[in-house]
PDB file of N, CA and C in Angstrom:
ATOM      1  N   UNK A   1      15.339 -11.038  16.060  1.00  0.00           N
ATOM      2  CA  UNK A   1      15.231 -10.898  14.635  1.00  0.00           C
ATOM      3  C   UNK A   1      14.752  -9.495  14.277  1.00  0.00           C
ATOM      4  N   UNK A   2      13.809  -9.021  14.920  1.00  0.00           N
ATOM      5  CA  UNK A   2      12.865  -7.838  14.620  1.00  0.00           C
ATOM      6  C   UNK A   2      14.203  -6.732  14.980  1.00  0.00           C
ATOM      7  N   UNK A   3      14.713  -7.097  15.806  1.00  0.00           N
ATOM      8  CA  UNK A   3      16.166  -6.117  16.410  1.00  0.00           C
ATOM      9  C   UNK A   3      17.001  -5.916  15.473  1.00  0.00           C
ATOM     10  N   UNK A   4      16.990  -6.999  14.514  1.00  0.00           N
ATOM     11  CA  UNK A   4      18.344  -6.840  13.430  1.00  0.00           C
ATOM     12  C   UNK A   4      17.991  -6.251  12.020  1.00  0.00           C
ATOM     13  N   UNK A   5      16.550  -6.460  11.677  1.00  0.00           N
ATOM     14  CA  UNK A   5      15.676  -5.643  10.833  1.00  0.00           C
ATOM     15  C   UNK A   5      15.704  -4.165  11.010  1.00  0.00           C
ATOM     16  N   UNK A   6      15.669  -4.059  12.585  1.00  0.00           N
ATOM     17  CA  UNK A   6      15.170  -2.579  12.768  1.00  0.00           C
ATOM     18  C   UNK A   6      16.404  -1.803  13.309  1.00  0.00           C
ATOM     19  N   UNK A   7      17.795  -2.403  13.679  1.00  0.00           N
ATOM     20  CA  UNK A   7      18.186  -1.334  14.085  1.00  0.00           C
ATOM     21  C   UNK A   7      19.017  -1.150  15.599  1.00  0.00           C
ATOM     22  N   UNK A   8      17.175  -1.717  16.072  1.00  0.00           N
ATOM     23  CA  UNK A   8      16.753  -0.792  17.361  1.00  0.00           C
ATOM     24  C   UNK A   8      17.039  -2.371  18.596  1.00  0.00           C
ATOM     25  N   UNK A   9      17.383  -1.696  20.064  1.00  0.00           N
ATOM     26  CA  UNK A   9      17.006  -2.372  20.581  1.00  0.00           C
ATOM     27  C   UNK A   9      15.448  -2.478  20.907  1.00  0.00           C
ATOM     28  N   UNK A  10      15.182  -4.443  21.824  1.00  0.00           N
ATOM     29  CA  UNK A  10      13.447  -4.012  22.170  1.00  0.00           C
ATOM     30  C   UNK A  10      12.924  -3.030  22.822  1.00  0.00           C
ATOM     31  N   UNK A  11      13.907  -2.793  23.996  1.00  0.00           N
ATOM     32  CA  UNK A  11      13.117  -1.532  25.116  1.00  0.00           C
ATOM     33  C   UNK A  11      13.720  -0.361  24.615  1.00  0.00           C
ATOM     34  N   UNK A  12      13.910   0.039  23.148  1.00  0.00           N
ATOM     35  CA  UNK A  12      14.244   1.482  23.061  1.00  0.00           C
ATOM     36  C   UNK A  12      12.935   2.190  22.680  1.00  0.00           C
ATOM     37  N   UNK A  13      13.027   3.403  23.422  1.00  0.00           N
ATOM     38  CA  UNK A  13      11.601   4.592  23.095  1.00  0.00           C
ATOM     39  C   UNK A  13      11.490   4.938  21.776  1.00  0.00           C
ATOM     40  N   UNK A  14      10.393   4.770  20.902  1.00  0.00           N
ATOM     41  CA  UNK A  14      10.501   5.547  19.817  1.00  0.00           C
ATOM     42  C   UNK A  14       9.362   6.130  19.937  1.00  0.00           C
ATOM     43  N   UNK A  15       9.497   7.424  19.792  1.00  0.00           N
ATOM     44  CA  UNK A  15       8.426   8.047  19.292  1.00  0.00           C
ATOM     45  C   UNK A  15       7.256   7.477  20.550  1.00  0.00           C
ATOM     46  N   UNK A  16       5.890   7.691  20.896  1.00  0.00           N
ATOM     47  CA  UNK A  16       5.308   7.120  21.623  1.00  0.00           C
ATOM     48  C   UNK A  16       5.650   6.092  22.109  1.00  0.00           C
ATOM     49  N   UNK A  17       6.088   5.157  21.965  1.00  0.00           N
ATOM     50  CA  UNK A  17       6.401   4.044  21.738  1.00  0.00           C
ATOM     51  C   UNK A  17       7.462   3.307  22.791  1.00  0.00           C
ATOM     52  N   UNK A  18       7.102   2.364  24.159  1.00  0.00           N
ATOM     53  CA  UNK A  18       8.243   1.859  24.487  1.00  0.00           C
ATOM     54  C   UNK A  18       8.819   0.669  24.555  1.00  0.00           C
ATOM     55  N   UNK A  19       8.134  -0.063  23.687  1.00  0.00           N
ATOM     56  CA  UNK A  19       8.657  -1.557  22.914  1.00  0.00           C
ATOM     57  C   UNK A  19       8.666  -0.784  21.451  1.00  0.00           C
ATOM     58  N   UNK A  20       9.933  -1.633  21.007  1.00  0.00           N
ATOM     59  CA  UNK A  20      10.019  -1.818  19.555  1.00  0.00           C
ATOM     60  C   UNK A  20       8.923  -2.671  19.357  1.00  0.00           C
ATOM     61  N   UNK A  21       8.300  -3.531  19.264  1.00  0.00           N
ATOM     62  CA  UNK A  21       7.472  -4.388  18.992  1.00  0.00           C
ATOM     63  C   UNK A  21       6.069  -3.834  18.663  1.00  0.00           C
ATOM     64  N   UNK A  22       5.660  -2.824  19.707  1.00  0.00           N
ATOM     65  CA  UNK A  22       4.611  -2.036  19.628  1.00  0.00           C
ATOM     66  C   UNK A  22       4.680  -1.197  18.411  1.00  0.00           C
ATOM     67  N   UNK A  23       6.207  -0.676  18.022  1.00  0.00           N
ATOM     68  CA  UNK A  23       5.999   0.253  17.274  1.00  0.00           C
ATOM     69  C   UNK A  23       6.015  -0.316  15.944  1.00  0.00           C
ATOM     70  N   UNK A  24       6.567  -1.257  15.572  1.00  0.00           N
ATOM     71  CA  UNK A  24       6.534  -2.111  14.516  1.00  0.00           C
ATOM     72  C   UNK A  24       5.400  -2.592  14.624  1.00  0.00           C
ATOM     73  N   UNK A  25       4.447  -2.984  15.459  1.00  0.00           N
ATOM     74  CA  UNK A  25       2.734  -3.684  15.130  1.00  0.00           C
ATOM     75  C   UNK A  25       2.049  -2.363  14.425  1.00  0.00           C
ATOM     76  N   UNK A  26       2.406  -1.169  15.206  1.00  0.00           N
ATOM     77  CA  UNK A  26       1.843   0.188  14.360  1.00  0.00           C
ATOM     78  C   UNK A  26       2.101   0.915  12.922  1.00  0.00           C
ATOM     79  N   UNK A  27       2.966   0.356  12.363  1.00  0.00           N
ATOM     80  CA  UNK A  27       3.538   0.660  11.157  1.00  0.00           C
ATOM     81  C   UNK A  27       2.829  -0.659  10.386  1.00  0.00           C
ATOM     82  N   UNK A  28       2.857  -1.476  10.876  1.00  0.00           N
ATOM     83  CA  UNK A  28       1.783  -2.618  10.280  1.00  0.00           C
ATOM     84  C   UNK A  28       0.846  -2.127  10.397  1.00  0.00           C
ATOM     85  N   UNK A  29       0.118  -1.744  10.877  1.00  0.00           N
ATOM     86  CA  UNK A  29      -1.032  -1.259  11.293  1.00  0.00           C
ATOM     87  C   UNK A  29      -1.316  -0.319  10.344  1.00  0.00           C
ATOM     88  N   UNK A  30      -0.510   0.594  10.220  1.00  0.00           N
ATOM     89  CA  UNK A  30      -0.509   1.626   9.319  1.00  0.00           C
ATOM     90  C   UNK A  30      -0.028   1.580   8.171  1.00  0.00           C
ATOM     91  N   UNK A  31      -0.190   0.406   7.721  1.00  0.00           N
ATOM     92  CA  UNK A  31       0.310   0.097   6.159  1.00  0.00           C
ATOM     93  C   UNK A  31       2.143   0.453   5.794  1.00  0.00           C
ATOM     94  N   UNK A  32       2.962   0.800   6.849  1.00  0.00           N
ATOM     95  CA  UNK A  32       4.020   1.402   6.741  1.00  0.00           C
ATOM     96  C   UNK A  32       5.575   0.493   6.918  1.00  0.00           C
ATOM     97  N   UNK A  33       5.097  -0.891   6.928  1.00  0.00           N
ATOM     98  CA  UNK A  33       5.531  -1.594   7.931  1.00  0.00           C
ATOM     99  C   UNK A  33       7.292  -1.484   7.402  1.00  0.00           C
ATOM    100  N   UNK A  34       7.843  -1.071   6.081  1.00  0.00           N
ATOM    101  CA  UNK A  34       8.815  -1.312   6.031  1.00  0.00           C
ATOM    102  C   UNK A  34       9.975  -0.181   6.497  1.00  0.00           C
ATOM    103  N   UNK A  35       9.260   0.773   6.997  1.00  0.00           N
ATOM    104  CA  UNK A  35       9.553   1.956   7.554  1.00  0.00           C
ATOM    105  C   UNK A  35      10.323   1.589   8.732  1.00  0.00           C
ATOM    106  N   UNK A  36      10.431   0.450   9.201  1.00  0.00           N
ATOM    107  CA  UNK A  36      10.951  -0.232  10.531  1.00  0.00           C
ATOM    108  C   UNK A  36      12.536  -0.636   9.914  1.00  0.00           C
ATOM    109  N   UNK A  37      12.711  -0.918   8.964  1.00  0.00           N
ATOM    110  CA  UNK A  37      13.827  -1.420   8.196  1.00  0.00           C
ATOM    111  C   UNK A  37      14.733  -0.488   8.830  1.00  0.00           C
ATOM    112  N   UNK A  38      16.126  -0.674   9.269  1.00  0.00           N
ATOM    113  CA  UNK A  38      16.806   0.239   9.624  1.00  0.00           C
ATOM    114  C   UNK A  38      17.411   1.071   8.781  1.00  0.00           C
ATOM    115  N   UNK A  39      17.182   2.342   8.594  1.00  0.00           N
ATOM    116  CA  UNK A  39      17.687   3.597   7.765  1.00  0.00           C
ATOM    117  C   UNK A  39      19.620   3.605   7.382  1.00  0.00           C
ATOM    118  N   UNK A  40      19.889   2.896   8.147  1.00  0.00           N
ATOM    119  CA  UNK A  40      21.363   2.876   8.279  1.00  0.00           C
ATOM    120  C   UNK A  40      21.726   1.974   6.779  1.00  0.00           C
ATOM    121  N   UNK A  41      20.675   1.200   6.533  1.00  0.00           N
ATOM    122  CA  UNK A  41      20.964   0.279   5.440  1.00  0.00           C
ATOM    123  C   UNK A  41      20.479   1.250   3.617  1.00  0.00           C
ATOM    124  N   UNK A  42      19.707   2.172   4.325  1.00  0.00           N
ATOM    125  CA  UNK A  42      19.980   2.927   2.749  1.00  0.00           C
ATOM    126  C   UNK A  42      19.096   2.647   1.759  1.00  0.00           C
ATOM    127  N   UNK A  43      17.968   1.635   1.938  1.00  0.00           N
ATOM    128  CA  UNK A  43      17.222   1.101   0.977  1.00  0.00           C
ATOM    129  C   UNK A  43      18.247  -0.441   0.321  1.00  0.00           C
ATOM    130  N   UNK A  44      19.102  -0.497   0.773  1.00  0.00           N
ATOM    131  CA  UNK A  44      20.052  -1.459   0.038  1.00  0.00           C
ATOM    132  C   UNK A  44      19.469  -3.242   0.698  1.00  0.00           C
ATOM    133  N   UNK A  45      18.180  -3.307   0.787  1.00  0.00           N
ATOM    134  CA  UNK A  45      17.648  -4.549   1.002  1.00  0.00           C
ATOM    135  C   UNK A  45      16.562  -5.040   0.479  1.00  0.00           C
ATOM    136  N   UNK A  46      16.343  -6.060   0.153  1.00  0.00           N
ATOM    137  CA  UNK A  46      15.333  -7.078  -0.746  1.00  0.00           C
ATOM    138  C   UNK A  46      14.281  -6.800   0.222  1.00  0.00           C
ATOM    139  N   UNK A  47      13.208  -5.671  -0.461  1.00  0.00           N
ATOM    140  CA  UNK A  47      11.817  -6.052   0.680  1.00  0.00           C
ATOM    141  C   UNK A  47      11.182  -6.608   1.178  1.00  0.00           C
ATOM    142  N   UNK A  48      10.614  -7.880   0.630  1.00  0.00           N
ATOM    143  CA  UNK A  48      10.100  -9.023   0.695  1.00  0.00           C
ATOM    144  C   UNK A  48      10.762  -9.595   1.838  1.00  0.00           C
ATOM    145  N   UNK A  49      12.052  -9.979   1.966  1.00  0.00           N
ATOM    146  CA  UNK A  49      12.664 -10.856   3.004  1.00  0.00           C
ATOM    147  C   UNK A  49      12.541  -9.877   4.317  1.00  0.00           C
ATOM    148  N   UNK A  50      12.750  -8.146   4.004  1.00  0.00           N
ATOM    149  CA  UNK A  50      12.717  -7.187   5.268  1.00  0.00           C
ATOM    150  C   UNK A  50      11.514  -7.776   5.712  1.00  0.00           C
ATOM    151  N   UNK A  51      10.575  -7.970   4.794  1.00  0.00           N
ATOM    152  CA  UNK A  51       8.743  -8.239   5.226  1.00  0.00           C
ATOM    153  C   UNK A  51       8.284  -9.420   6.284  1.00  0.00           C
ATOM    154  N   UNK A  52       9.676  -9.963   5.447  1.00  0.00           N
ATOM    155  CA  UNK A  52       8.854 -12.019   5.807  1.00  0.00           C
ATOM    156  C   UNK A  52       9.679 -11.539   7.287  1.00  0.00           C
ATOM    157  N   UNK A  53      11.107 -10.953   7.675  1.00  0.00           N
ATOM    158  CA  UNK A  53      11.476 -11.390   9.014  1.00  0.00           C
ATOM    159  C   UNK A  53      10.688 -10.263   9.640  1.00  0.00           C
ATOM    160  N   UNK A  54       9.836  -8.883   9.338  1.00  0.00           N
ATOM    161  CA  UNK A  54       9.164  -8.484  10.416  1.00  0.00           C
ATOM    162  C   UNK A  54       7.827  -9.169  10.980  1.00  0.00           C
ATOM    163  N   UNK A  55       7.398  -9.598   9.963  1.00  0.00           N
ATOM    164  CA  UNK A  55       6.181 -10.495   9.771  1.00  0.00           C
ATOM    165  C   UNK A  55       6.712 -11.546  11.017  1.00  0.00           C
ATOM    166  N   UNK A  56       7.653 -12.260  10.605  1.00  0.00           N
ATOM    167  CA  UNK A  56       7.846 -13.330  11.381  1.00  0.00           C
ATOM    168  C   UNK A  56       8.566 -13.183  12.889  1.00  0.00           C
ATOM    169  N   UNK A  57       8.830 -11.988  13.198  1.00  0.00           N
ATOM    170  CA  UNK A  57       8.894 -11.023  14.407  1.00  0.00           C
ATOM    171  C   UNK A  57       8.084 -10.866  15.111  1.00  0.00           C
ATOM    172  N   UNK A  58       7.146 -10.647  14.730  1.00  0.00           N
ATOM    173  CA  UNK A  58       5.628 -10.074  15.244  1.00  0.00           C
ATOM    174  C   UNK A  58       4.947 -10.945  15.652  1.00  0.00           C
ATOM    175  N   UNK A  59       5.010 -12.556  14.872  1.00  0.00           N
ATOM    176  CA  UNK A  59       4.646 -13.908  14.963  1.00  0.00           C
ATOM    177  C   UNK A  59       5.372 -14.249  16.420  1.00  0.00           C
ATOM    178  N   UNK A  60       6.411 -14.034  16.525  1.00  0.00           N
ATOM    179  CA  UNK A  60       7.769 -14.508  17.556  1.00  0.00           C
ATOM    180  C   UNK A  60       7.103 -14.265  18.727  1.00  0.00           C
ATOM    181  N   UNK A  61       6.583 -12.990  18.320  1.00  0.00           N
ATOM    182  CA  UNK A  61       6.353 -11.766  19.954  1.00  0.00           C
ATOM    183  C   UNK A  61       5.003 -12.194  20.453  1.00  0.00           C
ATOM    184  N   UNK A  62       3.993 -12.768  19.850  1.00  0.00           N
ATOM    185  CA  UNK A  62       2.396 -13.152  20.210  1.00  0.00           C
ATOM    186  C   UNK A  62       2.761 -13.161  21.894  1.00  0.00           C
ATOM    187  N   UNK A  63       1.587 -12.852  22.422  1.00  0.00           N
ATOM    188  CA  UNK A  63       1.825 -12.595  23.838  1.00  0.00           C
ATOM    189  C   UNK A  63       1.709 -14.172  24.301  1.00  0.00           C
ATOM    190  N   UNK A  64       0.853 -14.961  23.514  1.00  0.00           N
ATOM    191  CA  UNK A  64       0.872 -16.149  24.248  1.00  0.00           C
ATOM    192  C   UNK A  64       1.796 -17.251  23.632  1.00  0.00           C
ATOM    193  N   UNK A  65       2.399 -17.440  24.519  1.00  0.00           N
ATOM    194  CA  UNK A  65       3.849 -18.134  23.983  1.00  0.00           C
ATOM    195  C   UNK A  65       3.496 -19.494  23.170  1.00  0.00           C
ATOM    196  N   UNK A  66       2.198 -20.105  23.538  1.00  0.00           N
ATOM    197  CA  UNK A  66       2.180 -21.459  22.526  1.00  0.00           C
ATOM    198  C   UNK A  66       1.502 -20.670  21.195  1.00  0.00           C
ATOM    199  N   UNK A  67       1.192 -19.569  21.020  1.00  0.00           N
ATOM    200  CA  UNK A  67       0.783 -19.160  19.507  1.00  0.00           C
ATOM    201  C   UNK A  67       2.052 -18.673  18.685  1.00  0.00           C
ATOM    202  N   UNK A  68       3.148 -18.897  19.217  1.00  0.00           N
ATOM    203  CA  UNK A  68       4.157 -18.196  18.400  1.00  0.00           C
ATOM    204  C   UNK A  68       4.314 -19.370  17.716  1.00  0.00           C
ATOM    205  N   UNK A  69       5.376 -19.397  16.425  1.00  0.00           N
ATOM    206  CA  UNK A  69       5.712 -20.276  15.837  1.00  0.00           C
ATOM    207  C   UNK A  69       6.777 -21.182  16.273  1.00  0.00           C
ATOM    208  N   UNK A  70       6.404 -22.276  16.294  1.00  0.00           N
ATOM    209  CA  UNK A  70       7.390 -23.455  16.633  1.00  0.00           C
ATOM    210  C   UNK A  70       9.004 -23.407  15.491  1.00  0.00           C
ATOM    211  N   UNK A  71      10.066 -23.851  15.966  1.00  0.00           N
ATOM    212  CA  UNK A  71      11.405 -23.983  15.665  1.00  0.00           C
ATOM    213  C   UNK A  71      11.594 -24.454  14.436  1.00  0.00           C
ATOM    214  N   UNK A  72      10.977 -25.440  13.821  1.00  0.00           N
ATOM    215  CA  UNK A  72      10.743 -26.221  12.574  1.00  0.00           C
ATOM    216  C   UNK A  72       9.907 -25.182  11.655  1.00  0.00           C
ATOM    217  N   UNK A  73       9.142 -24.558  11.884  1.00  0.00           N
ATOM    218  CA  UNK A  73       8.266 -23.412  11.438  1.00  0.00           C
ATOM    219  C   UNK A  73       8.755 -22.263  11.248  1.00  0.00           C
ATOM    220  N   UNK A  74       9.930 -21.585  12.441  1.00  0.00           N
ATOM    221  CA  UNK A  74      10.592 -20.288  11.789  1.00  0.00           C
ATOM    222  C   UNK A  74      12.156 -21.061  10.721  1.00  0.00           C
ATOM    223  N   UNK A  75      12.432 -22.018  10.891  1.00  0.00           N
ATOM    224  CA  UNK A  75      13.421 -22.282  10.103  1.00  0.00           C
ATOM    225  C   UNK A  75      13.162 -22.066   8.603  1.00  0.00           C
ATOM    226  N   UNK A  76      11.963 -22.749   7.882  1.00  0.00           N
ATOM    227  CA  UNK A  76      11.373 -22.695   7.040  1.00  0.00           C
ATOM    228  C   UNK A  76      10.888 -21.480   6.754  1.00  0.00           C
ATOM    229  N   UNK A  77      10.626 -21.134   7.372  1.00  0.00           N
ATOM    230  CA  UNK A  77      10.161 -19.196   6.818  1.00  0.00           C
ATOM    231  C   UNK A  77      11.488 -18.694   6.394  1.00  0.00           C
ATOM    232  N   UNK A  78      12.490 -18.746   7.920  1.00  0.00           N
ATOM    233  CA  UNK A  78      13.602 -18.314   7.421  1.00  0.00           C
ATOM    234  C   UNK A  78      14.488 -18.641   5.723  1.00  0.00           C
ATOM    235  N   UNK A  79      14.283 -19.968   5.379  1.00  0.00           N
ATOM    236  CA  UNK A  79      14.803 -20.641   4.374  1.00  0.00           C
ATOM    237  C   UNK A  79      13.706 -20.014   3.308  1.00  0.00           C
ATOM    238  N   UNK A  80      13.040 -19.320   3.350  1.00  0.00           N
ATOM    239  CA  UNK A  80      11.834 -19.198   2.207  1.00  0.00           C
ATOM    240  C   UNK A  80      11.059 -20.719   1.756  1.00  0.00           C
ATOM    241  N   UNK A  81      11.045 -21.394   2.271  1.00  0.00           N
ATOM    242  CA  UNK A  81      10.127 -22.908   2.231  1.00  0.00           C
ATOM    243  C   UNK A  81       8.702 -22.478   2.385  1.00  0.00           C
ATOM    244  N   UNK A  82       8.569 -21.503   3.199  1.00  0.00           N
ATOM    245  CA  UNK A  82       7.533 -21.745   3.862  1.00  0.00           C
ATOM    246  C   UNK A  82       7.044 -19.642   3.833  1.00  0.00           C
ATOM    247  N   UNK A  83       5.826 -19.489   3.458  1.00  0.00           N
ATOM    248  CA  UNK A  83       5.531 -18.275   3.586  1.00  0.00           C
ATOM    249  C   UNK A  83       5.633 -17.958   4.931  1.00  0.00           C
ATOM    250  N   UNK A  84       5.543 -16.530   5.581  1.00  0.00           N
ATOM    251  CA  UNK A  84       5.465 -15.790   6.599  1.00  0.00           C
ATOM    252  C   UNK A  84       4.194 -16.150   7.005  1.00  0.00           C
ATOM    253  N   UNK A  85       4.259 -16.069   8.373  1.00  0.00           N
ATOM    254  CA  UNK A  85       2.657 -16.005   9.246  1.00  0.00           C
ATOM    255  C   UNK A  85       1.722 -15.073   8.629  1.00  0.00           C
ATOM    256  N   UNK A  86       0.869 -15.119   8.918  1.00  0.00           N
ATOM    257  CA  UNK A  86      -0.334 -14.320   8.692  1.00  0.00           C
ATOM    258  C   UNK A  86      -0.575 -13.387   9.966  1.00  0.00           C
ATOM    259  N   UNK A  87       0.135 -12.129  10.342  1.00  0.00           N
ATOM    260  CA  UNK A  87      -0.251 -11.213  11.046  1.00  0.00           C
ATOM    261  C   UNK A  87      -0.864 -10.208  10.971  1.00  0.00           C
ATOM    262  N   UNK A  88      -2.539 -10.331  12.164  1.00  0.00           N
ATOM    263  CA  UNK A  88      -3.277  -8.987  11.741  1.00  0.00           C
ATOM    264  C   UNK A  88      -2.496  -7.626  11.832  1.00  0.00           C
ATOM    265  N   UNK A  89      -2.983  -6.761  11.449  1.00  0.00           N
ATOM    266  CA  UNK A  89      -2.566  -5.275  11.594  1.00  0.00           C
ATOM    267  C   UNK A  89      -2.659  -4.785  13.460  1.00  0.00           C
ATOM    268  N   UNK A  90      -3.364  -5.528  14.140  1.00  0.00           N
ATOM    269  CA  UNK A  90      -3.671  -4.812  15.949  1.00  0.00           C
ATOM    270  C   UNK A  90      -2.824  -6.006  16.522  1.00  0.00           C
ATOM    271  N   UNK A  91      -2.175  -5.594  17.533  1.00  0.00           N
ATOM    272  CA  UNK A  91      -1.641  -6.673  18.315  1.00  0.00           C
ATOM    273  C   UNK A  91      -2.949  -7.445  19.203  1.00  0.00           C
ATOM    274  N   UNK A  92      -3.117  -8.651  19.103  1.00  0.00           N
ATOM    275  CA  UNK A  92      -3.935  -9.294  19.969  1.00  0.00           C
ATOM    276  C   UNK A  92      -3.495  -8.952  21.754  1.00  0.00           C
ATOM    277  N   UNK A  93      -4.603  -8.624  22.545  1.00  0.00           N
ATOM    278  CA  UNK A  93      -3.965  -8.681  23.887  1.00  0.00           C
ATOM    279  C   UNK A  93      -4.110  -9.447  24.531  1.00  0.00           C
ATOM    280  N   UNK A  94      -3.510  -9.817  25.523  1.00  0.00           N
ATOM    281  CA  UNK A  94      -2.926 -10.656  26.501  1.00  0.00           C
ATOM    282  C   UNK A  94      -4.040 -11.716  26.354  1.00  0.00           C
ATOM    283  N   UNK A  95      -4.009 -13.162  26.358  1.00  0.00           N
ATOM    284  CA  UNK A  95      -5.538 -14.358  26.302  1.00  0.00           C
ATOM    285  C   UNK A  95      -5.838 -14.689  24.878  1.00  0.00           C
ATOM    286  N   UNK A  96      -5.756 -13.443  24.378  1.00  0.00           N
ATOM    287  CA  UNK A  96      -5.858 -13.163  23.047  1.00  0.00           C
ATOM    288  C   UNK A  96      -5.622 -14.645  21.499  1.00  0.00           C
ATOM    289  N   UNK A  97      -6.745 -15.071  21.073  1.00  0.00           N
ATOM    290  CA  UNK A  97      -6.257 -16.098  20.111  1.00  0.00           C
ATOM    291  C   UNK A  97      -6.408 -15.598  18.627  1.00  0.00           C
ATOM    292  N   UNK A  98      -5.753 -14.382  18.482  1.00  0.00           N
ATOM    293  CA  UNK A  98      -6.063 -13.914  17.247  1.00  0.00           C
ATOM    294  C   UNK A  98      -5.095 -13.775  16.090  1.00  0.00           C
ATOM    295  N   UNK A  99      -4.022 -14.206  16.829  1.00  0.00           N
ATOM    296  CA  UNK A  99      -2.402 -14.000  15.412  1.00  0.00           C
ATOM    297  C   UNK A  99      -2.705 -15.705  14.482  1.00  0.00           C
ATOM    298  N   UNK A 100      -2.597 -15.624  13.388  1.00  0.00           N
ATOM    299  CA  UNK A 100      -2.623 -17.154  12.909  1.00  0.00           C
ATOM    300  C   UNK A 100      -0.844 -17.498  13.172  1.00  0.00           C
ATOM    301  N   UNK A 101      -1.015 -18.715  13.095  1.00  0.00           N
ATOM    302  CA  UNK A 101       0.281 -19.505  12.934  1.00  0.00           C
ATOM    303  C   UNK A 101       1.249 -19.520  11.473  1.00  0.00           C
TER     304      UNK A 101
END
């Protein structure tokens, strides 16, 4: 999802950067997050939805696989039913119980 938002493949280098994932937690991080949107599109996209699928990208990626969101849970985000996760600005590391659901 975060791939089709951005562009980019996951293991492409950007900038410091050698996950897309990393570099998109840093633009969150840095208040910038829609800066990930792929440039190819021109501004020609509804921000909010760019928001909810990076948001819900970032949710996807949690290092610990039972904190990501369950199937019934991204459908509903996807459908707008259901708001986006709540992701901090730092990636939690590895053990880590800090992304909400």
């Amino acid at each position: 999802m975060m791939q089709v938002i951005c562009g980019q493949r996951p293991w492409t280098k950007i900038g410091d950067f050698q996950l897309l994932v990393d570099w998109v937690c840093y633009l969150h991080r840095d208040r910038r997050l829609l800066e990930a949107v792929d440039g190819r599109l021109g501004g020609d996209y509804i921000a909010e939805e760019a928001q909810r699928l990076l948001f819900l990208g970032l949710a996807c990626s949690h290092p610990i696989v039972s904190e990501r969101p369950k199937t019934q849970a991204i459908v509903q985000i996807l459908s707008g039913s259901v708001s986006p996760p709540q992701v901090p600005p730092f990636k939690p590391p590895f053990g880590g119980r800090q992304w909400a659901r």
